[in-house]
Protein backbone atom coordinates (compact mmCIF):
# COMPACT_ATOMS: atom_id res chain seq x y z
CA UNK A 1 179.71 126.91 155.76
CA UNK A 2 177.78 126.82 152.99
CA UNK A 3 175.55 123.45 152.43
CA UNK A 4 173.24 122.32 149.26
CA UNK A 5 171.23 119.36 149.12
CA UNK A 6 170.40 117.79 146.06
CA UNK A 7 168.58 115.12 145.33
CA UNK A 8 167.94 112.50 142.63
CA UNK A 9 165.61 111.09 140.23
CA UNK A 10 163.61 108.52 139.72
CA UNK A 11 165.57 105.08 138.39
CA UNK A 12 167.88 105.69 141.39
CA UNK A 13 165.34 103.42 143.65
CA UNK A 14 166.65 99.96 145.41
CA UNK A 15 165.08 97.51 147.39
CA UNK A 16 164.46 97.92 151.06
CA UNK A 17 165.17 101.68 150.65
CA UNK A 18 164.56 103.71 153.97
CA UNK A 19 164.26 100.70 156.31
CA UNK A 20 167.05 100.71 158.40
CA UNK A 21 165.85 104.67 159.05
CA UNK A 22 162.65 103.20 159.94
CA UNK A 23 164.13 101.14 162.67
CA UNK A 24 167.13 103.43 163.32
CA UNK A 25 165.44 106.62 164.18
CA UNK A 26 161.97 106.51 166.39
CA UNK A 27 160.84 109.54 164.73
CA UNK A 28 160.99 108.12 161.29
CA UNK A 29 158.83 104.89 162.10
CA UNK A 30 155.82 107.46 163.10
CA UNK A 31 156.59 108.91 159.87
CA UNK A 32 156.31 106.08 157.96
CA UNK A 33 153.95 104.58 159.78
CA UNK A 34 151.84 107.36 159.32
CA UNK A 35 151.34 107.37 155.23
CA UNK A 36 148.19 106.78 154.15
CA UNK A 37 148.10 106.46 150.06
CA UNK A 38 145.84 104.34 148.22
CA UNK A 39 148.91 101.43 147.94
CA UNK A 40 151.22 100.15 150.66
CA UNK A 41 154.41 102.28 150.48
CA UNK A 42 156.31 101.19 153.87
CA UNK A 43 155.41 97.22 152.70
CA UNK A 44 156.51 98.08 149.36
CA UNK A 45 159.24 100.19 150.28
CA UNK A 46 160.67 97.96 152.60
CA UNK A 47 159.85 94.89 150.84
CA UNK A 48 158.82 95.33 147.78
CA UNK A 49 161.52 93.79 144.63
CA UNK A 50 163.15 95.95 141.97
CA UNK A 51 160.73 95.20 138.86
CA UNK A 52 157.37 96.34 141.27
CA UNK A 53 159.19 99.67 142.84
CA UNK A 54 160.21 100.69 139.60
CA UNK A 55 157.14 100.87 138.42
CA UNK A 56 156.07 104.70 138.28
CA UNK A 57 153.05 104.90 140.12
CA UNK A 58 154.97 103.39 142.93
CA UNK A 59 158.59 104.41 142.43
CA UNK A 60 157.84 108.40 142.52
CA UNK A 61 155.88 107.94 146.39
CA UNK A 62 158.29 105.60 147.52
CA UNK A 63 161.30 107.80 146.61
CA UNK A 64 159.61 111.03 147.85
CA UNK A 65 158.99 109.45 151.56
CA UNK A 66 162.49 108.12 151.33
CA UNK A 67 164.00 111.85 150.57
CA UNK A 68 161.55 113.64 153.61
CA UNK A 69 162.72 110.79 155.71
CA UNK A 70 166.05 111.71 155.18
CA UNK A 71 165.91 115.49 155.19
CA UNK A 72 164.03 114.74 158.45
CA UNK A 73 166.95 113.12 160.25
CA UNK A 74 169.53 115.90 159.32
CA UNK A 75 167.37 118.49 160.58
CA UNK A 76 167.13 116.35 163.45
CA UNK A 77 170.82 116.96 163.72
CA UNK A 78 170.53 120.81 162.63
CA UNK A 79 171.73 120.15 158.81
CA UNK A 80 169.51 122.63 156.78
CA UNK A 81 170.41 123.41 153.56
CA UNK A 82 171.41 127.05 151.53
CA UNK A 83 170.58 125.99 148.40
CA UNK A 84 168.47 123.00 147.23
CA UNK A 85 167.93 121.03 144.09
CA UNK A 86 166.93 117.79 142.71
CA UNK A 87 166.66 115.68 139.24
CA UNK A 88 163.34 115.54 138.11
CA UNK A 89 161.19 113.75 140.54
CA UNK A 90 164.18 114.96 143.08
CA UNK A 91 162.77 118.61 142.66
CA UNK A 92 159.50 117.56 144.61
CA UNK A 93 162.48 116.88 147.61
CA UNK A 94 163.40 119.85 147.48
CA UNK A 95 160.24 121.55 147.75
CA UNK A 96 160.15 120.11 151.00
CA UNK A 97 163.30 120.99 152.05
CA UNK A 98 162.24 124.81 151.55
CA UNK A 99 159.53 124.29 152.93
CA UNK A 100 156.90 125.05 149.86
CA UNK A 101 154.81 122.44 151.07
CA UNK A 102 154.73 119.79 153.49
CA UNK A 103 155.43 115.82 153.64
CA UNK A 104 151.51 115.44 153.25
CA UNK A 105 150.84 117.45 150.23
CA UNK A 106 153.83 116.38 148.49
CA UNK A 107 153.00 112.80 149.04
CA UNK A 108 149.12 113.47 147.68
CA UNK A 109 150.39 115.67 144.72
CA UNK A 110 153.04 112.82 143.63
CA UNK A 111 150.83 110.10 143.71
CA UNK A 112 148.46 111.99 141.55
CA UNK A 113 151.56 112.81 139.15
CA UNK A 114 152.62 109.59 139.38
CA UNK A 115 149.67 107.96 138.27
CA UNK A 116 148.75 110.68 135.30
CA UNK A 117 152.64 110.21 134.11
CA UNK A 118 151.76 106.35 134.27
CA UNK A 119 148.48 106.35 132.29
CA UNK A 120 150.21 108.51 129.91
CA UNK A 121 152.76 106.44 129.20
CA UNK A 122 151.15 103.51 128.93
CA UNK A 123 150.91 101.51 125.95
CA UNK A 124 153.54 103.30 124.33
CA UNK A 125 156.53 101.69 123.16
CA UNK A 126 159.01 104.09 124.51
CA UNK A 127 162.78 104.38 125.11
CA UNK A 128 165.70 106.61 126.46
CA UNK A 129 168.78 106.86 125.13
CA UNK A 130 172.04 108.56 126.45
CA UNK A 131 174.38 110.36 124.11
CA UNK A 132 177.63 111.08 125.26
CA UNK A 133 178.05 114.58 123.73
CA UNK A 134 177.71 118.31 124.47
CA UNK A 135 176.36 118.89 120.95
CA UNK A 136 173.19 119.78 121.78
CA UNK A 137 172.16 121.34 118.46
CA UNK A 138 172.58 118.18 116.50
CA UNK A 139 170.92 116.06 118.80
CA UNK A 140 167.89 118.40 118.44
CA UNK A 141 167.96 119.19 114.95
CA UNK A 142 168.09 115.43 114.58
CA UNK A 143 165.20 114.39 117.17
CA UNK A 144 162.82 117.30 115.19
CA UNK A 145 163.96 115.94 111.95
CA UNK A 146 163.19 112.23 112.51
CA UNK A 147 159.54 113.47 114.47
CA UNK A 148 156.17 112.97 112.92
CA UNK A 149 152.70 114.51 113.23
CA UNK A 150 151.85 112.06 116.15
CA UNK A 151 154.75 110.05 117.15
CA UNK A 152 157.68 111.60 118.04
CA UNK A 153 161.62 111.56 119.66
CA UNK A 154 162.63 114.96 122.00
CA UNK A 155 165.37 115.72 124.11
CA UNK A 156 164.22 115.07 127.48
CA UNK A 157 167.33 115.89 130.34
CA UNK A 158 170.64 118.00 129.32
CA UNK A 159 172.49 115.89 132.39
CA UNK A 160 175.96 116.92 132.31
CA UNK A 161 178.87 117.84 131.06
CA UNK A 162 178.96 115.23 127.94
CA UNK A 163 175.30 113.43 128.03
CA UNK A 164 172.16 114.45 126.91
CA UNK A 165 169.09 111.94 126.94
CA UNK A 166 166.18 111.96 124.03
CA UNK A 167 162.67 110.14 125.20
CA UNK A 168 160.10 108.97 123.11
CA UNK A 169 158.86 106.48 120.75
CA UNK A 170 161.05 103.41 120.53
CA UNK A 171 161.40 103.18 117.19
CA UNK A 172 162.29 106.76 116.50
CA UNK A 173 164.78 106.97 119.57
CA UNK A 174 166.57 103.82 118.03
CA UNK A 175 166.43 105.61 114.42
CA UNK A 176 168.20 108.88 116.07
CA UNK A 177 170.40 106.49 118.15
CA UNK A 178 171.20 104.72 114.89
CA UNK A 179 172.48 107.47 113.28
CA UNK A 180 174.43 109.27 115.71
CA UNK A 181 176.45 106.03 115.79
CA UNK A 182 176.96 106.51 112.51
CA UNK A 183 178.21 109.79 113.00
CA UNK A 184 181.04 108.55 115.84
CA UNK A 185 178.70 109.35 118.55
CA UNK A 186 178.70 107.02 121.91
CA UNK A 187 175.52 105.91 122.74
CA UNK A 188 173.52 104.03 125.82
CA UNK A 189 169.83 102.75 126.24
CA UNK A 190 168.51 103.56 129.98
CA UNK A 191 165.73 101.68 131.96
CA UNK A 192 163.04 103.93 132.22
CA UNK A 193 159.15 103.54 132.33
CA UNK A 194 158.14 106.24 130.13
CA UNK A 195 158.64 109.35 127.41
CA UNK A 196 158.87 111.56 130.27
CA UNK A 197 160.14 115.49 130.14
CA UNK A 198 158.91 115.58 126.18
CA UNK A 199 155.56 116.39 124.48
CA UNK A 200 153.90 113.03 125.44
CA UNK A 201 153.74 114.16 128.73
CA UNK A 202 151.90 117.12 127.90
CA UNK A 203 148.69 116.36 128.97
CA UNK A 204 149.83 115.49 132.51
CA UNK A 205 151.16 119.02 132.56
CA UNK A 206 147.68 120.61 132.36
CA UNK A 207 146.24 118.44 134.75
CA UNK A 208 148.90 119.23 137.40
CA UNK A 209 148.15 122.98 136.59
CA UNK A 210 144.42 121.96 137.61
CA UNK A 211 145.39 120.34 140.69
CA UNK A 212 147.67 123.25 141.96
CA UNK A 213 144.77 125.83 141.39
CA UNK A 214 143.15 124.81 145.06
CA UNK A 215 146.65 124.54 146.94
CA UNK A 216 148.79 126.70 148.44
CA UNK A 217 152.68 126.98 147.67
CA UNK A 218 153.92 128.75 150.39
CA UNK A 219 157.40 131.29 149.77
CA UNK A 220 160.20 129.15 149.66
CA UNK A 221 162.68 129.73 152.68
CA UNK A 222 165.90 128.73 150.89
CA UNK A 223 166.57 129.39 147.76
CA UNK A 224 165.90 126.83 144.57
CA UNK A 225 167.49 126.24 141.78
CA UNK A 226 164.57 125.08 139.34
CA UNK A 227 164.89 122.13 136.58
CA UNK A 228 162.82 124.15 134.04
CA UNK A 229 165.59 127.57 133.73
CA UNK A 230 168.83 126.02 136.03
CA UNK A 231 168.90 128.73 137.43
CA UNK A 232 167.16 130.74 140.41
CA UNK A 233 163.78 132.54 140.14
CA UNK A 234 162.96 135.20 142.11
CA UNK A 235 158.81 135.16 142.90
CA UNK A 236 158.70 132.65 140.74
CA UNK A 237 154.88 131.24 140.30
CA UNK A 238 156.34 127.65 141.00
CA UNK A 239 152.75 126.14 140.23
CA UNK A 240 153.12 126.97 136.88
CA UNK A 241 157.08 125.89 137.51
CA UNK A 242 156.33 122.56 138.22
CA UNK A 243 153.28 122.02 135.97
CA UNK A 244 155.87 122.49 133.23
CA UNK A 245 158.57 120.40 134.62
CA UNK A 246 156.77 117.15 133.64
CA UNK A 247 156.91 117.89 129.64
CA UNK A 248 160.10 120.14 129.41
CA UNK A 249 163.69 119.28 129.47
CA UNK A 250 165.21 118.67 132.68
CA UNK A 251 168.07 121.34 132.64
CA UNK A 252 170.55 119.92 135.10
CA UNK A 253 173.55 120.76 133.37
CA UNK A 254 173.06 124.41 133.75
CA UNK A 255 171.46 123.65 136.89
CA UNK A 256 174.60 122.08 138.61
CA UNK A 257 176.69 125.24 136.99
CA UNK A 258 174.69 127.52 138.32
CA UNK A 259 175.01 126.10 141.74
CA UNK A 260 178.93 126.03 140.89
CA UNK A 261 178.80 129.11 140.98
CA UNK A 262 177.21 129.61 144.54
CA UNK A 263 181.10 127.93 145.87
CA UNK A 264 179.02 125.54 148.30
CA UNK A 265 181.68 124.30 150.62
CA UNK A 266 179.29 120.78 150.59
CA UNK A 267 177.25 119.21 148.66
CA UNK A 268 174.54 116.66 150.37
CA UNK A 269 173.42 113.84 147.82
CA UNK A 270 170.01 112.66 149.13
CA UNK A 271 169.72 109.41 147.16
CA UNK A 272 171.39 106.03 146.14
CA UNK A 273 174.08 104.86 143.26
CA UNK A 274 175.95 108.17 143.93
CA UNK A 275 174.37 109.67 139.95
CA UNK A 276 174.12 112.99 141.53
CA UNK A 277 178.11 112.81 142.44
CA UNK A 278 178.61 111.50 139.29
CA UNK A 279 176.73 114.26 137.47
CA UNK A 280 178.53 116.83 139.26
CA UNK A 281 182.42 115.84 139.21
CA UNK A 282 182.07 115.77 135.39
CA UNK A 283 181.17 119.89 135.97
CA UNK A 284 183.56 120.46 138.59
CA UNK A 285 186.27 117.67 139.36
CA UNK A 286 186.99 119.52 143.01
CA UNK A 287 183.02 119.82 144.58
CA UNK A 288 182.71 117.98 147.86
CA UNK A 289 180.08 115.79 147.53
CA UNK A 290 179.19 113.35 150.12
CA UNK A 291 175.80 110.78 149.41
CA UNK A 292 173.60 109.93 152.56
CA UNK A 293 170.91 106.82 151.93
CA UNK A 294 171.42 104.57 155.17
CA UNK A 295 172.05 105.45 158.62
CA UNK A 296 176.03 104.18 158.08
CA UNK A 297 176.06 107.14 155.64
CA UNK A 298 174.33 109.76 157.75
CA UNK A 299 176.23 108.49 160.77
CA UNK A 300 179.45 109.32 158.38
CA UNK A 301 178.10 112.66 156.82
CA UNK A 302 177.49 114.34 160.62
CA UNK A 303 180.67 113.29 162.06
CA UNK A 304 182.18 114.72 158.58
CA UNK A 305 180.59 118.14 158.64
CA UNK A 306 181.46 118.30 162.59
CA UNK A 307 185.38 117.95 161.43
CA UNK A 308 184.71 120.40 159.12
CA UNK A 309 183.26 122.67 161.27
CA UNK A 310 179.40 123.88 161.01
């Protein structure tokens, strides 16, 4: 039986996420318990409203300790993935899950992401838009066309089958967003924090080159499907991988095709609001995807893949 996990991106968070693992699962509380970042994750986590956990400094952490936690438990029950994946901030997930680097390092390195991805974003007056549309070359021909010299609108996740997001200044995302309308296209504004995945984010990508230089990325033990090519790399250098994640399109489109292709007999969504499952049925109606985020689901999910057989 062939398993992938996959997990998702930031905007996905809730309140109260991971608690009920905290008090479920012994194991879990040490984990938690055991964070030590420069804010309060478990009180935030746990406790923490909507507006102040979706803020990214604290949204990327707390949504990184809630994936480990989880990819904890079902390797507490012998669920290891073949294949793993994740949306944007999800990739750092999955890092874990083949083992690149460990729940400590990740933490550290997405704090310090966090917080560059946060000071880069701030003061700007930034939106994302959804486009309902494969037609990729307009979209971009468009966002390049309406750019300036130092404000500008880029195509920041190819999603699915049928949406593509642009990032960037507000006024130029409307302008694009404006005309597509226009043109018959079906539009949507998203709650998000900041341009990320275009050029704004550029500096933050050569200061998380810096801070890989002095760590070590160990071979992954499953293979990836990466965000920047969706598709597999062999000995990739997934410093330089991830450095570029932060100001590149998120390829998940191809990403969930290539992994299509792969005939997983399950798919494991590590995350809330079921957008993974969402993302995927629109590339392949028939996938098995089942979503774990509270011990009810995992509970579910193991008694599922023990019918199945494992």
């Amino acid at each position: 039986m062939k398993i992938a996990f996959i997990y998702g991106g930031q905007g996905s968070q809730v309140e109260g996420m991971g608690q009920d693992l905290y008090i479920e699962y012994p194991f879990i509380k040490e984990y938690y318990d055991s964070i030590d970042l420069d804010f309060p994750l478990k009180k935030l986590s746990f406790e923490g409203d909507l507006d102040t956990i979706s803020k990214t400094e604290y949204t990327q952490p707390i949504m990184l300790a809630f994936q480990i936690a989880i990819t904890k438990i079902l390797e507490s029950y012998g669920l290891k993935p073949d294949i793993a994946l994740g949306l944007s901030l999800g990739e750092y997930s999955a890092l874990y899950a083949v083992e690149v680097l460990d729940e400590y390092e990740l933490l550290e390195v997405i704090q310090y992401r966090s917080k560059e991805m946060s000071k880069a974003s701030k003061g700007l007056d930034s939106k994302m838009l959804a486009i309902f549309s494969d037609d990729i070359e307009r979209i971009d021909g468009l966002c390049k066309e309406i750019s300036e010299s130092h404000r500008f609108v880029a195509v920041s996740n190819i999603n699915t089958k049928g949406q593509i997001v642009i990032s960037g200044d507000g006024q130029l995302v409307s302008e694009v967003g404006g005309k597509l309308k226009d043109e018959g296209y079906k539009v949507m504004k998203l709650n998000t924090s900041g341009p990320f995945h275009t050029p704004y984010m550029d500096g933050v990508s050569k200061k998380l080159g810096e801070y890989f230089k002095d760590m070590e990325f160990r071979p992954p033990k499953v293979p990836i499907i990466y965000n920047l090519y969706g598709d597999f790399k062999e000995d990739a250098d997934i410093k330089a991988i991830m450095a570029r994640q932060v100001n590149n399109p998120v390829l998940f489109k191809q990403s969930l095709e290539r992994l299509m292709d792969e005939n997983p007999d399950l798919i494991i969504e590590i995350g809330y609001k079921n957008t993974i499952k969402g993302l995927i049925k629109r590339i392949d109606g028939k996938a098995k995807v089942l979503s774990v985020n509270t011990v009810q689901s995992i509970e579910e999910l193991i008694k599922g893949v023990g019918d199945i057989g494992r």
